[in-house]
Protein backbone atom coordinates (compact mmCIF):
# COMPACT_ATOMS: atom_id res chain seq x y z
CA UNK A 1 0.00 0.00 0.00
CA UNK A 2 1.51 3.19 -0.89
CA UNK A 3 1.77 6.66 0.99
CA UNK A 4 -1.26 8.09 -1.43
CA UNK A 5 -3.37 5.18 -1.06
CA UNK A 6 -2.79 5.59 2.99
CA UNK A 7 -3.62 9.61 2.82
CA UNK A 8 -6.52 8.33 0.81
CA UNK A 9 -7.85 6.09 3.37
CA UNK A 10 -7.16 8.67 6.48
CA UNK A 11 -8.84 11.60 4.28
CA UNK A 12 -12.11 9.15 4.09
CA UNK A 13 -11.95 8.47 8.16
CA UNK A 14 -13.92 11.45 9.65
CA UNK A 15 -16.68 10.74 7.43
CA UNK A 16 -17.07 6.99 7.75
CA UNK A 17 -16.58 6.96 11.64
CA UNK A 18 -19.10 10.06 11.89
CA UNK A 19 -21.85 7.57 9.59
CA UNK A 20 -20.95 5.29 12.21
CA UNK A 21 -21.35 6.68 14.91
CA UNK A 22 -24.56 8.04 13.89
CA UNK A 23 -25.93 4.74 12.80
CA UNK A 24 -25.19 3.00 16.39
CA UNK A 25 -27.02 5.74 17.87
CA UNK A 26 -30.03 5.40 15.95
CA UNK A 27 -29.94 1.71 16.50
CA UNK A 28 -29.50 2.07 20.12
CA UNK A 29 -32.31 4.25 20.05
CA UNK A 30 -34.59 2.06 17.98
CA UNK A 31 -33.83 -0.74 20.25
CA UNK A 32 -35.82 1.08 23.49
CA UNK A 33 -32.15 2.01 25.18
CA UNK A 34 -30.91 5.39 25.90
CA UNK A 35 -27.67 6.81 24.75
CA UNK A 36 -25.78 9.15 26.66
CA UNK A 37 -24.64 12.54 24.62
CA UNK A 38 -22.41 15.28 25.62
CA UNK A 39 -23.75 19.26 24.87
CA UNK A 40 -22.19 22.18 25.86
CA UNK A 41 -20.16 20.98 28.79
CA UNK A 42 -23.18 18.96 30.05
CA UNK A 43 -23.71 15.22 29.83
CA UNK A 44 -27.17 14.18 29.11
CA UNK A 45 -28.83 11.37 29.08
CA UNK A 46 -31.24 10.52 25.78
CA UNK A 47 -34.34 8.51 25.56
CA UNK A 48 -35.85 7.36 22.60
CA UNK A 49 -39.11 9.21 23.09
CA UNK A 50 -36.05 12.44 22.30
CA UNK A 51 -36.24 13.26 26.42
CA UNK A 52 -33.18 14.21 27.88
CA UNK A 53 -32.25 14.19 31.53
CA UNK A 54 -29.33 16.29 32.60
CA UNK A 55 -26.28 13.39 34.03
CA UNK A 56 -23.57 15.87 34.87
CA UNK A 57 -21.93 19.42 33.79
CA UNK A 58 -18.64 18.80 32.44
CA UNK A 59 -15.83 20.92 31.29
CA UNK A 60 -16.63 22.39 27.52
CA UNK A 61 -14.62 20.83 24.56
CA UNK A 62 -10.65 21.56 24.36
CA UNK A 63 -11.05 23.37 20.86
CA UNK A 64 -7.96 22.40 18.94
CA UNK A 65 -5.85 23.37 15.67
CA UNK A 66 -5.59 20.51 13.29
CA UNK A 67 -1.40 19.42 13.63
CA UNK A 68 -1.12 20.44 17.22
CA UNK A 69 0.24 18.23 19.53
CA UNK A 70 -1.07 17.52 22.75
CA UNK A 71 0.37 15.76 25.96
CA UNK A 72 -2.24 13.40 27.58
CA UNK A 73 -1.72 13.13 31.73
């Protein structure tokens, strides 16, 4: 597999993993469960009936520049 056909593959990833994503959700969903979804620096908790029930306030996202490097502790 070459460099090109790897960039290729990695250039295709956000999409694919954000159908993904999606699609367990909805399935989750369709199968009576609740899903748990993160908003604005607040967990929530989702029913299928579209309900939500406040789980806990979080910090907000870390907004980020694409190529920055973080350090995890």
């Amino acid at each position: 597999m070459s460099d090109q056909d790897i960039q290729q593959l990695e250039s295709q990833f956000p999409a694919v993993s954000g159908w993904a994503f999606a699609a367990a959700r909805a399935h989750v969903l369709a199968s009576g469960q609740s899903v748990l979804q993160s908003q604005d620096g607040v967990i929530y908790e989702v029913f299928p009936d579209g309900r939500q029930v406040t789980v806990k306030k979080i910090e907000p996202p870390t907004q980020f520049v694409s190529g920055k490097i973080f350090t995890i502790r």
